[in-house]
Protein backbone atom coordinates (compact mmCIF):
# COMPACT_ATOMS: atom_id res chain seq x y z
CA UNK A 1 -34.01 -55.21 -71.65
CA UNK A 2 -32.46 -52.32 -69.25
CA UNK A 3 -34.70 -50.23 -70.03
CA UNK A 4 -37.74 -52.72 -69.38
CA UNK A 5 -36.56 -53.20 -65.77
CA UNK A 6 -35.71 -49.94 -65.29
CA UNK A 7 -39.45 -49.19 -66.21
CA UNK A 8 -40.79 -52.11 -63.91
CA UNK A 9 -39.12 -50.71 -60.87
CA UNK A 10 -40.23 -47.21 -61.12
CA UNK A 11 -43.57 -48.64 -61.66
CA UNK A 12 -43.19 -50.78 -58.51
CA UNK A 13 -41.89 -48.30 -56.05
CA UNK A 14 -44.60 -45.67 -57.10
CA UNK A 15 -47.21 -48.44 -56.06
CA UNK A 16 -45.07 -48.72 -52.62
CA UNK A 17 -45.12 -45.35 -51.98
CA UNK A 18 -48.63 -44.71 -52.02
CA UNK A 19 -49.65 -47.92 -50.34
CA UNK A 20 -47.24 -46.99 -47.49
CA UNK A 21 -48.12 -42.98 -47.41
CA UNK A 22 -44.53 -41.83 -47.57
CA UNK A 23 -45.22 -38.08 -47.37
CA UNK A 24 -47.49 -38.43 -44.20
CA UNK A 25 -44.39 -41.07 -43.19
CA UNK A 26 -41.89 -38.47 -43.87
CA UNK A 27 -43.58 -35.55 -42.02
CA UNK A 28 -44.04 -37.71 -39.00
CA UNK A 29 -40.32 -38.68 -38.89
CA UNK A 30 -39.46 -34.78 -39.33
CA UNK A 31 -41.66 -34.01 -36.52
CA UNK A 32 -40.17 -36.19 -34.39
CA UNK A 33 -36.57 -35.44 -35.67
CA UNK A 34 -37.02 -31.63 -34.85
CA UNK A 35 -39.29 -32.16 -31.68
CA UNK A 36 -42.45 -30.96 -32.34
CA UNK A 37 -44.95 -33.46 -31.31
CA UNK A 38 -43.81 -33.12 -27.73
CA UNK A 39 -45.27 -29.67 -28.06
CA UNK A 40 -48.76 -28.92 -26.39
CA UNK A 41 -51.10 -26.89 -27.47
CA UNK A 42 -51.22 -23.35 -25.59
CA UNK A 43 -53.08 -23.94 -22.50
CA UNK A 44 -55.10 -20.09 -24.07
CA UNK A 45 -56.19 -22.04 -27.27
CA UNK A 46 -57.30 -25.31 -26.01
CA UNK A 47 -61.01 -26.26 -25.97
CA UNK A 48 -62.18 -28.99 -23.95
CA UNK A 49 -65.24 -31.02 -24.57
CA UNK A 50 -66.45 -29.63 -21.88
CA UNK A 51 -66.60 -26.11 -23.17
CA UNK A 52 -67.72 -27.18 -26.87
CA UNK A 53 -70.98 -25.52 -25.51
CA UNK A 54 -70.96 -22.82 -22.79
CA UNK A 55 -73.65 -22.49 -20.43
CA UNK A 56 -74.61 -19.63 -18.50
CA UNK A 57 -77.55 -20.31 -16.19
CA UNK A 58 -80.51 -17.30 -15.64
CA UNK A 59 -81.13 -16.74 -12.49
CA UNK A 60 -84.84 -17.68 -11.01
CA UNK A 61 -84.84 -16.08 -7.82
CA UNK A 62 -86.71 -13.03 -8.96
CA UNK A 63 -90.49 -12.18 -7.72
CA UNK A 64 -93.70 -12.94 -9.79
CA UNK A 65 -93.37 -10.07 -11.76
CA UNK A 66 -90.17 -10.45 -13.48
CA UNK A 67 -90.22 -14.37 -13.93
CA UNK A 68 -87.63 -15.87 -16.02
CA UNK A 69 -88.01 -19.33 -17.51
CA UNK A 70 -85.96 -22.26 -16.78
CA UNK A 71 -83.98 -21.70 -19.55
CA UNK A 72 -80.29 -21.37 -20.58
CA UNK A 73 -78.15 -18.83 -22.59
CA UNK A 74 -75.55 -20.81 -25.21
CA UNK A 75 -72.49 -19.87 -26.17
CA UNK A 76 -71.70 -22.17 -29.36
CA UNK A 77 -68.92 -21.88 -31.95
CA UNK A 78 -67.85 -19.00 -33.39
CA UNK A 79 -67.64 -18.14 -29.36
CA UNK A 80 -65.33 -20.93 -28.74
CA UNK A 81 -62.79 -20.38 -30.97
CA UNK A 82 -61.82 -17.19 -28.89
CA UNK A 83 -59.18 -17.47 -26.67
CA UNK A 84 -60.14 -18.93 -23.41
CA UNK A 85 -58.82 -16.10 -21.34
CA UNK A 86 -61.57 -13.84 -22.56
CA UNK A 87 -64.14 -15.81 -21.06
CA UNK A 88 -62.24 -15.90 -17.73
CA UNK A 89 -63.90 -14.31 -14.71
CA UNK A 90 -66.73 -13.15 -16.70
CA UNK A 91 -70.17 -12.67 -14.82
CA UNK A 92 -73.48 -11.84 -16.17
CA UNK A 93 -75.97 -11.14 -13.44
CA UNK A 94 -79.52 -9.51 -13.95
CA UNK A 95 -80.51 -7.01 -10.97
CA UNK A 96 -83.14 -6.11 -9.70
CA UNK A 97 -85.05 -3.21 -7.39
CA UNK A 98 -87.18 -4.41 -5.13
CA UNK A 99 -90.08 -1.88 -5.80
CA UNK A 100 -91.25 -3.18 -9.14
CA UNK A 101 -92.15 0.74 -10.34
CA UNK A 102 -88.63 1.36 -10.28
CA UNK A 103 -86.71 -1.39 -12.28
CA UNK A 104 -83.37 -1.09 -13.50
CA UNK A 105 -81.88 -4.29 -15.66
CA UNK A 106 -77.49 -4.55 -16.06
CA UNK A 107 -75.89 -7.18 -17.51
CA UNK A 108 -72.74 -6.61 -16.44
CA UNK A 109 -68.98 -8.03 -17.29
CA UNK A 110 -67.21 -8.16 -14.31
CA UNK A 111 -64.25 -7.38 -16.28
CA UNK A 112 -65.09 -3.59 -16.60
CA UNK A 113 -67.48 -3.34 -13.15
CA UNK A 114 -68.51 0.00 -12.27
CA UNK A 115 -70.76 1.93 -9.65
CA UNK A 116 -74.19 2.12 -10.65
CA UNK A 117 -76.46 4.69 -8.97
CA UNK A 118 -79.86 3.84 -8.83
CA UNK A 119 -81.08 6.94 -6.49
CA UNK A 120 -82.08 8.90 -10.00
CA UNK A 121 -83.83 6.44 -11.04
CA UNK A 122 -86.91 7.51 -8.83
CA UNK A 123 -86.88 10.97 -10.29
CA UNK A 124 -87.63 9.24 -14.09
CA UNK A 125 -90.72 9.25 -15.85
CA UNK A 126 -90.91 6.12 -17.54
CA UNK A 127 -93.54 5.86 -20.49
CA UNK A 128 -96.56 3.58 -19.73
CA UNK A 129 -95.67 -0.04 -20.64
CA UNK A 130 -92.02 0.69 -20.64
CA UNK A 131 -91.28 -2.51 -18.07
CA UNK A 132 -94.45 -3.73 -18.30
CA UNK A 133 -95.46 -7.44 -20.19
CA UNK A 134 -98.53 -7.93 -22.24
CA UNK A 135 -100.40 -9.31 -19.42
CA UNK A 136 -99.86 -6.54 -16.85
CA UNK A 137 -100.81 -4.12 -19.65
CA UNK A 138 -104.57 -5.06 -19.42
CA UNK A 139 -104.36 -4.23 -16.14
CA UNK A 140 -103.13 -0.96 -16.19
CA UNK A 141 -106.51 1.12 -17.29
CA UNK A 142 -107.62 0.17 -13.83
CA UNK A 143 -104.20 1.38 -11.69
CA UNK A 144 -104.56 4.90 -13.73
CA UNK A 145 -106.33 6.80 -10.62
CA UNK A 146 -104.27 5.18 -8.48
CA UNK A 147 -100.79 5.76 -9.72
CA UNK A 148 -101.81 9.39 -10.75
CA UNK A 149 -102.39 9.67 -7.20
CA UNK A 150 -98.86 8.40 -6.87
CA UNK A 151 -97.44 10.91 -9.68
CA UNK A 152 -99.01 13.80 -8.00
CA UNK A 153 -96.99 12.99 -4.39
CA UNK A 154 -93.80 12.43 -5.89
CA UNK A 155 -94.09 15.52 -7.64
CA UNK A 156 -94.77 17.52 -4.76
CA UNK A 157 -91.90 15.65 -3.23
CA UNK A 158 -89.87 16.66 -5.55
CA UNK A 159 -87.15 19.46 -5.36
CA UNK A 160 -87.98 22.17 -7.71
CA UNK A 161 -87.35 22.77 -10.37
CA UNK A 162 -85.77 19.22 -10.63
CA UNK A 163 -84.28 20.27 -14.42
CA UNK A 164 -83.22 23.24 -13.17
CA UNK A 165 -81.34 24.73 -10.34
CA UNK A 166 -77.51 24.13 -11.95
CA UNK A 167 -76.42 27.67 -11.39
CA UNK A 168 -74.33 28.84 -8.05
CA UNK A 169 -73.16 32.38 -8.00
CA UNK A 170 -70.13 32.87 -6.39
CA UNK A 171 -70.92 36.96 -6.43
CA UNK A 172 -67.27 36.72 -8.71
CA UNK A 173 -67.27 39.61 -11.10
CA UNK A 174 -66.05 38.11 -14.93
CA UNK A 175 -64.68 40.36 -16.74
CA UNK A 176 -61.12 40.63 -19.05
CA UNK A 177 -61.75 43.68 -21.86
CA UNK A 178 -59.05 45.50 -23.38
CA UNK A 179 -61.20 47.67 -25.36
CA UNK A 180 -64.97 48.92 -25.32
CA UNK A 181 -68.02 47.03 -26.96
CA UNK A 182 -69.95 48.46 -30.02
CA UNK A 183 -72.58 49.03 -27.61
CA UNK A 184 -70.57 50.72 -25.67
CA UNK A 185 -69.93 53.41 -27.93
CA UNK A 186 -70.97 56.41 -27.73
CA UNK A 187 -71.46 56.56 -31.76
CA UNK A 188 -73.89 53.01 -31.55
CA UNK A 189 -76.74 53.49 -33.59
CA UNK A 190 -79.91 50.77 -32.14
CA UNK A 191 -81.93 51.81 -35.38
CA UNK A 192 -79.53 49.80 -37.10
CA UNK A 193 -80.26 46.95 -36.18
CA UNK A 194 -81.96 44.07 -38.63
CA UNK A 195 -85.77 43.00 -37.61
CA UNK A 196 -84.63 39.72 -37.29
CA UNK A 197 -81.55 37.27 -36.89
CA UNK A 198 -80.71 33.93 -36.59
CA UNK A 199 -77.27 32.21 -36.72
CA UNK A 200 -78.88 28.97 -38.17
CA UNK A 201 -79.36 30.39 -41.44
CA UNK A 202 -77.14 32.97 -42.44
CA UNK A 203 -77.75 33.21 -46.06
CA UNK A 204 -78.73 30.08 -46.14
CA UNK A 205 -75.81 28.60 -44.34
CA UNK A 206 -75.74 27.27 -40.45
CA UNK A 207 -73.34 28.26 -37.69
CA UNK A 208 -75.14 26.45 -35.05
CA UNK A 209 -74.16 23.57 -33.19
CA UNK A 210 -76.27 20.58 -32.37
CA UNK A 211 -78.50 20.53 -29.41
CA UNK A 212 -77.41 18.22 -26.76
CA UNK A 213 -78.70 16.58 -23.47
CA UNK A 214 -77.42 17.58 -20.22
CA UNK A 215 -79.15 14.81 -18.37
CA UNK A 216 -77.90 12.05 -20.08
CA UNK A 217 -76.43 9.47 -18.86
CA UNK A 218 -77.82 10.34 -15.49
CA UNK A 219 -78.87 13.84 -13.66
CA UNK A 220 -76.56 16.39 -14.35
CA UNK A 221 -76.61 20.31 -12.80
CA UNK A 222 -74.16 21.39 -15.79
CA UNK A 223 -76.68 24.05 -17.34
CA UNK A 224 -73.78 26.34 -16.64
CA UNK A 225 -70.93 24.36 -19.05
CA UNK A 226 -73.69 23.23 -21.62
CA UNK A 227 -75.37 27.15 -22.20
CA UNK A 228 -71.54 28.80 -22.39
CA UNK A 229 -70.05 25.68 -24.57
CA UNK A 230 -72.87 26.19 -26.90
CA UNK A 231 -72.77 29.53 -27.52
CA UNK A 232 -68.79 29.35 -27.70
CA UNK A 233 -69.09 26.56 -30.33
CA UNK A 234 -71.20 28.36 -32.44
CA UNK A 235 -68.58 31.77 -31.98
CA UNK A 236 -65.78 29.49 -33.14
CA UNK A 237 -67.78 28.37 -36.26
CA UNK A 238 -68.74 31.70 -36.99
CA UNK A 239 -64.87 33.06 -36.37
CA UNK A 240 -63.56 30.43 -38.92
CA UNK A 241 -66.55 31.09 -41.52
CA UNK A 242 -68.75 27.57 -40.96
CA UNK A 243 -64.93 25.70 -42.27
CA UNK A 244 -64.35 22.29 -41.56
CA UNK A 245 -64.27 20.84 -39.26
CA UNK A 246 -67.16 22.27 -36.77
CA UNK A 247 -66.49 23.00 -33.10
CA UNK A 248 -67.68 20.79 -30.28
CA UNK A 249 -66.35 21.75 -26.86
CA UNK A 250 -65.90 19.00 -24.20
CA UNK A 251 -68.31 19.85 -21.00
CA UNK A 252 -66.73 17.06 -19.44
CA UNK A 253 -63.48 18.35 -18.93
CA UNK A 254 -64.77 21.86 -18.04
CA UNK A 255 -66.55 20.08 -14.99
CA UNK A 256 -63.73 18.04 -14.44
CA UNK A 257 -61.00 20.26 -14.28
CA UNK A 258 -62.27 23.92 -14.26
CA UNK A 259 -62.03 23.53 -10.68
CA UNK A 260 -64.56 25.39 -9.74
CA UNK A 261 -68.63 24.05 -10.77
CA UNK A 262 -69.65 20.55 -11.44
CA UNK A 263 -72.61 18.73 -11.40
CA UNK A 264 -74.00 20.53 -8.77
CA UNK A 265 -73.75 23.51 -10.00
CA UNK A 266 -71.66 26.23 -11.40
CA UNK A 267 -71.43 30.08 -13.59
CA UNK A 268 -71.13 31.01 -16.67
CA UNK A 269 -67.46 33.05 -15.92
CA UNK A 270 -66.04 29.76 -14.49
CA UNK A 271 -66.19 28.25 -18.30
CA UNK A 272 -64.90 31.44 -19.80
CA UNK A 273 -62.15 32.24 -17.29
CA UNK A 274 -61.04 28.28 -17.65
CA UNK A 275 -60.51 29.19 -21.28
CA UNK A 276 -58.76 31.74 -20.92
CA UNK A 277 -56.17 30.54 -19.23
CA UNK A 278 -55.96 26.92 -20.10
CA UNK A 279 -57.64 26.65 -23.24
CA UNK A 280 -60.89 24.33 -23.94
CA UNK A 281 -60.63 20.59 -25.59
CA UNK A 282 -63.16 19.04 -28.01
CA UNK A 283 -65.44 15.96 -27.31
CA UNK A 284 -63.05 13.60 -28.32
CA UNK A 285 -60.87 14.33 -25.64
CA UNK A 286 -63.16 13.82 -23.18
CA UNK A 287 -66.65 12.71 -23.69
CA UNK A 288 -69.44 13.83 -21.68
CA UNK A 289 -70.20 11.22 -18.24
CA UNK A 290 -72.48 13.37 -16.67
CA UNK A 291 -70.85 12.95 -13.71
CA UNK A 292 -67.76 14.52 -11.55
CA UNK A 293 -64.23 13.25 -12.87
CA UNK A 294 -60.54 13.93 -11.26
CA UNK A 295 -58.81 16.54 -13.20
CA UNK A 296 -55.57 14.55 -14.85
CA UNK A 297 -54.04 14.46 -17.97
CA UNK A 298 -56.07 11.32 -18.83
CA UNK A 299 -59.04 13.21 -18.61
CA UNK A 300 -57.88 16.85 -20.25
CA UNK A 301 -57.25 14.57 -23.36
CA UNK A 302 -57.19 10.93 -23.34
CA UNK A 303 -58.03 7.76 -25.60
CA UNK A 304 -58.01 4.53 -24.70
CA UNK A 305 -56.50 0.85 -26.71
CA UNK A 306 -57.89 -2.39 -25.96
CA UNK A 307 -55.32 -3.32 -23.23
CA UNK A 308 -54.84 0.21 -21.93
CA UNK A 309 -55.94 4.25 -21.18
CA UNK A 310 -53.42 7.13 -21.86
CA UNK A 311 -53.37 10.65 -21.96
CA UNK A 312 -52.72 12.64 -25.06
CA UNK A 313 -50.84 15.12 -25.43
CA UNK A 314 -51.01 16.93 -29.52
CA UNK A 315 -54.78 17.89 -28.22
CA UNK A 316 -56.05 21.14 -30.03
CA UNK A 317 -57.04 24.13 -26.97
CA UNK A 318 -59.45 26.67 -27.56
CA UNK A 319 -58.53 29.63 -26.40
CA UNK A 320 -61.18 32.93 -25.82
CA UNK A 321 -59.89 36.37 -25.60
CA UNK A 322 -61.99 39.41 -24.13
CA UNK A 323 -65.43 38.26 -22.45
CA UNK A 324 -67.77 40.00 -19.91
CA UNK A 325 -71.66 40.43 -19.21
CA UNK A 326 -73.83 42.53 -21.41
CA UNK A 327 -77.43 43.23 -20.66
CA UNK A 328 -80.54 45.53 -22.07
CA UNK A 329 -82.40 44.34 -25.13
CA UNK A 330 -80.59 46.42 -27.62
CA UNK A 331 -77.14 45.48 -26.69
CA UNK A 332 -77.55 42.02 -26.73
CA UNK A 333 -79.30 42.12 -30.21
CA UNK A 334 -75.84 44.03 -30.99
CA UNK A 335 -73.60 41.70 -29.73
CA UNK A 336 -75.26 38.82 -31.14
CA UNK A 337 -74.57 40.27 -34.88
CA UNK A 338 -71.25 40.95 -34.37
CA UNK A 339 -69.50 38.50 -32.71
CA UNK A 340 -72.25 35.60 -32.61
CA UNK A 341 -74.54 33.77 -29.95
CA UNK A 342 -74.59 34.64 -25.93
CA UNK A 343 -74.63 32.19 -22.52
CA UNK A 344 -77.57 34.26 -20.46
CA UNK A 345 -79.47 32.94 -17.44
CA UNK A 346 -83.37 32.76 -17.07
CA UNK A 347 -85.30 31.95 -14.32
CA UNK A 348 -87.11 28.69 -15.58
CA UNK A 349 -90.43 27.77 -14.41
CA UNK A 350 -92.35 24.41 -13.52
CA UNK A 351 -94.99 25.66 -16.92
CA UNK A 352 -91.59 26.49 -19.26
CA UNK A 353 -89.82 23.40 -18.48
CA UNK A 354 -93.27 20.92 -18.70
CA UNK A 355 -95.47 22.32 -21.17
CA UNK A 356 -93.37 24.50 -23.18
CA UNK A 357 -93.78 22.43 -26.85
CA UNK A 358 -93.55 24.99 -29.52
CA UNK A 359 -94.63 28.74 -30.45
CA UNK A 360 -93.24 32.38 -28.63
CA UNK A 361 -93.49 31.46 -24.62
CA UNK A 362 -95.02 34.00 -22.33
CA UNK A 363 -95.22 33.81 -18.10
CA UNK A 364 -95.14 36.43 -15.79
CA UNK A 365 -92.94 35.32 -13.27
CA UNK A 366 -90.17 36.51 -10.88
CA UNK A 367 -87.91 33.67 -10.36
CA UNK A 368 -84.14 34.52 -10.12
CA UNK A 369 -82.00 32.80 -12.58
CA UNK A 370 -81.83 29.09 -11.70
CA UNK A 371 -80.63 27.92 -15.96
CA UNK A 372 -78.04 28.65 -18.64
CA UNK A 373 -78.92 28.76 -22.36
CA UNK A 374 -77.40 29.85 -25.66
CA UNK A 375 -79.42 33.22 -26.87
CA UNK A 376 -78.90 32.89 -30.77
CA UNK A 377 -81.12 35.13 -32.74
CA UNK A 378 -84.55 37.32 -32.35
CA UNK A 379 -87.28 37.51 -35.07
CA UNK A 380 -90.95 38.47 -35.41
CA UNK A 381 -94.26 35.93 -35.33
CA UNK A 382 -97.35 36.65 -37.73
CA UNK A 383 -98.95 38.84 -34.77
CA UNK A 384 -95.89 41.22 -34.62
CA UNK A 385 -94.69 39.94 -31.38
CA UNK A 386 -90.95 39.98 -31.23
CA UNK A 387 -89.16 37.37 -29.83
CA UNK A 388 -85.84 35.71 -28.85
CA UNK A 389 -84.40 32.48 -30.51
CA UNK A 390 -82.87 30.70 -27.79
CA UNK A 391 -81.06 26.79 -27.57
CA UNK A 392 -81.57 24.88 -24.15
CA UNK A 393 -79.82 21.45 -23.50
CA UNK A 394 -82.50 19.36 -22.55
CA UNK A 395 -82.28 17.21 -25.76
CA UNK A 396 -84.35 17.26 -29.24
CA UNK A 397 -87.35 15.70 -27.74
CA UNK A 398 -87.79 19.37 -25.52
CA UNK A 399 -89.50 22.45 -27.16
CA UNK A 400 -88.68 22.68 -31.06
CA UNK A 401 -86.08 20.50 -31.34
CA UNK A 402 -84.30 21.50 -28.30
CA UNK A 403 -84.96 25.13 -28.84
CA UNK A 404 -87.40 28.00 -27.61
CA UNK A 405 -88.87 31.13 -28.95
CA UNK A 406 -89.47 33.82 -25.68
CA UNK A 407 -90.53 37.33 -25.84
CA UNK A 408 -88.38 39.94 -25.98
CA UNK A 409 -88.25 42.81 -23.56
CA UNK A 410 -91.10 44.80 -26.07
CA UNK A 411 -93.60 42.86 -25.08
CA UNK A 412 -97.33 43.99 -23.11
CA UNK A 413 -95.58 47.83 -24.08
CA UNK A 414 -92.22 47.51 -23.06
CA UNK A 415 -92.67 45.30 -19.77
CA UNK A 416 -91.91 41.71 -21.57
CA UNK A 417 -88.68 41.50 -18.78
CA UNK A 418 -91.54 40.05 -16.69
CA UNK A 419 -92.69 38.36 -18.65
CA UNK A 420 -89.28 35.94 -20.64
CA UNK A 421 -88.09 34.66 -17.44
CA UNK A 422 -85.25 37.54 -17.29
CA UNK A 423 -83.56 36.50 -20.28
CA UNK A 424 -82.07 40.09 -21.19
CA UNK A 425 -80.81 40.44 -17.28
CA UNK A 426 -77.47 38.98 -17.47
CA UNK A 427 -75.94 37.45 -20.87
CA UNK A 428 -72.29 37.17 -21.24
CA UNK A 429 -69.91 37.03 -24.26
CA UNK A 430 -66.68 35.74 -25.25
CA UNK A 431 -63.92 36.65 -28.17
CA UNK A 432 -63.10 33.55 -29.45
CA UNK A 433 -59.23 33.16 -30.75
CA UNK A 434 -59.14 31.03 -33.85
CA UNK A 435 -55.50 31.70 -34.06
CA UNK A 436 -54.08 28.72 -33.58
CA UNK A 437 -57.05 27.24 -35.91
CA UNK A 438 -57.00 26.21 -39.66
């Protein structure tokens, strides 16, 4: 009979329990026991109706050729869930030029605002159709006289050679040897020479660094950094046998804390006498801005974290040893094979920097040396015509991939120096130390 009523209860206050939700019951008399419903949420994570969908209107104030419908840019969930304070103070603005050939679009966080400068943007070529819409297309065959018209002044108004034009001489003599060059001896042997060498394939092996674009983000006169860097990357990677990991030398903080040439301009001996004496960092300390930067530890070797920049400080330097100038066909061919590729300066012309597209590049000219390039190899076409293998650092989309083919001094019976811009004139090398390498 116990047992019975014991079982009827049980039975019972089950039933109870569920019909008056006991757990939820129970966690609302903890909550209130310990305090926490008179908690808010954090002002950070609380979403208002309001803001269930963001709205960020366009604005229509823009002329006839750049109209923008009446429409509106939504923000919906997963955007929301972010904390509110990300979305604080944020502006996104579209601007515009007021000459319609020259537009340039930003959206911009106002966050991270910077200086834009528009002034190069009248020196680009833009392709045809770049800006344009499918309507002003069809239109376009009939401006083509005009705006070649247009082409033609601007490029008579502008400075020449507009690529060009990044070296200053200082009339500074480089130089730090402690002993003599092969070529210097009076034992060296010219008929020893190979027909033909290039540091991109070795035995089948590459020592050669990639081409890169000196003009990128914006106009930069740092022909002098990119031609020496070059050539030094490629002596490192010969001096530690092609190993891991390749070299790639920071231009940035060359023309940022050399203290000497910057983006208007510098020499050859102000790269190798900076790394001499305090030692060269790779891109990843400083990446290139294409534009002049204060010298501080930040920008000798920095990195940056979401909340904050910082200097660094267990940055590998690259150190060179001996360097000078070497000049005369011959000895350059010799330095080349021994200790690797050469910064030398040419005179670049309007034709070389325009219309050069592929093949061994001939002008007579007698321009005095306005460019720096990396002189990596010489060979010999179909037709016998010797030539040099050179890398420039106008980008992949220039020449063969970034790189030229000129004649050599041999040329038209020994008077090619008129005719390869002056390449063999003035070259300089550099003893790379690797010691402090793996």
């Amino acid at each position: 009979m116990k047992l019975t009523i014991l079982l009827l209860l049980l039975f019972v206050g089950i039933n109870q329990a569920t019909w008056l939700n006991i757990p939820k019951l129970a966690v609302r008399v903890s909550k209130s026991f310990v305090a926490m419903e008179k908690l808010e949420t954090p002002e950070e994570l609380r979403v208002s109706a309001e803001e269930e969908e963001m709205e960020i209107e366009v604005n229509q104030e823009v002329n006839e050729e750049h109209k923008v419908s009446n429409e509106k840019l939504n923000l919906k969930k997963p955007y929301t869930s972010m904390l509110k304070k990300d979305f604080d103070n944020r502006k996104y603005e579209i601007v515009y030029i007021e000459d319609p050939e020259n537009v340039a679009i930003e959206i911009a966080d106002s966050r991270n605002q910077r200086k834009i400068d528009l002034e190069p943007v009248k020196y680009a070529k833009l392709e045809t159709g770049y800006f344009q819409s499918s309507e002003s297309a069809e239109s376009s065959e009939e401006n083509d006289t005009s705006s070649s018209e247009e082409e033609e002044e601007l490029e008579e108004s502008l400075p020449y050679p507009s690529k060009c034009g990044c070296v200053k001489k200082s009339g500074r003599v480089f130089e730090s040897k402690t002993s003599p060059r092969e070529w210097e001896s009076a034992n060296f042997q010219a008929n020893d020479l190979p027909a033909a060498w290039d540091w991109r394939n070795v035995s089948g092996k590459n020592y050669c660094s990639p081409t890169r674009n000196q003009h990128i983000p914006v106009y930069c006169g740092s022909c002098w950094v990119f031609g020496t860097t070059g050539a030094l990357n490629d002596r490192f990677n010969i001096a530690r046998q092609g190993r891991w990991p390749m070299t790639q030398l920071s231009p940035q903080e060359i023309i940022d804390c050399n203290g000497r040439g910057n983006c208007q301009g510098g020499e050859v001996g102000d790269v190798l006498e900076h790394a001499k004496l305090q030692g060269l960092v790779e891109e990843g300390c400083n990446v290139y801005r294409a534009t002049n930067g204060e010298c501080n530890p930040y920008h000798r070797c920095g990195s940056c974290w979401p909340n904050e920049c910082f200097s660094l400080t267990n940055y590998t330097r690259y150190y060179v040893k001996d360097y000078g100038t070497v000049k005369g066909r011959e000895n350059i061919m010799a330095e080349i094979k021994k200790g690797g590729p050469l910064a030398c300066g040419i005179g670049a012309t309007k034709k070389f920097e325009y219309e050069y597209v592929k093949g061994v590049y001939s002008e007579k000219s007698d321009l005095q040396s306005n460019h720096i390039i990396s002189l990596t190899g010489w060979g010999v076409d179909e037709n016998g015509v010797e030539y040099w293998i050179a890398r420039n650092s106008w980008g992949e989309a220039w020449g063969e991939l970034g790189w030229f083919r000129v004649v050599t001094s041999k040329f038209q019976n020994g008077t090619g120096d008129q005719y390869n811009m002056g390449i063999e004139r003035e070259c300089y090398f550099a003893d790379v130390d690797v010691s402090n390498l793996n």
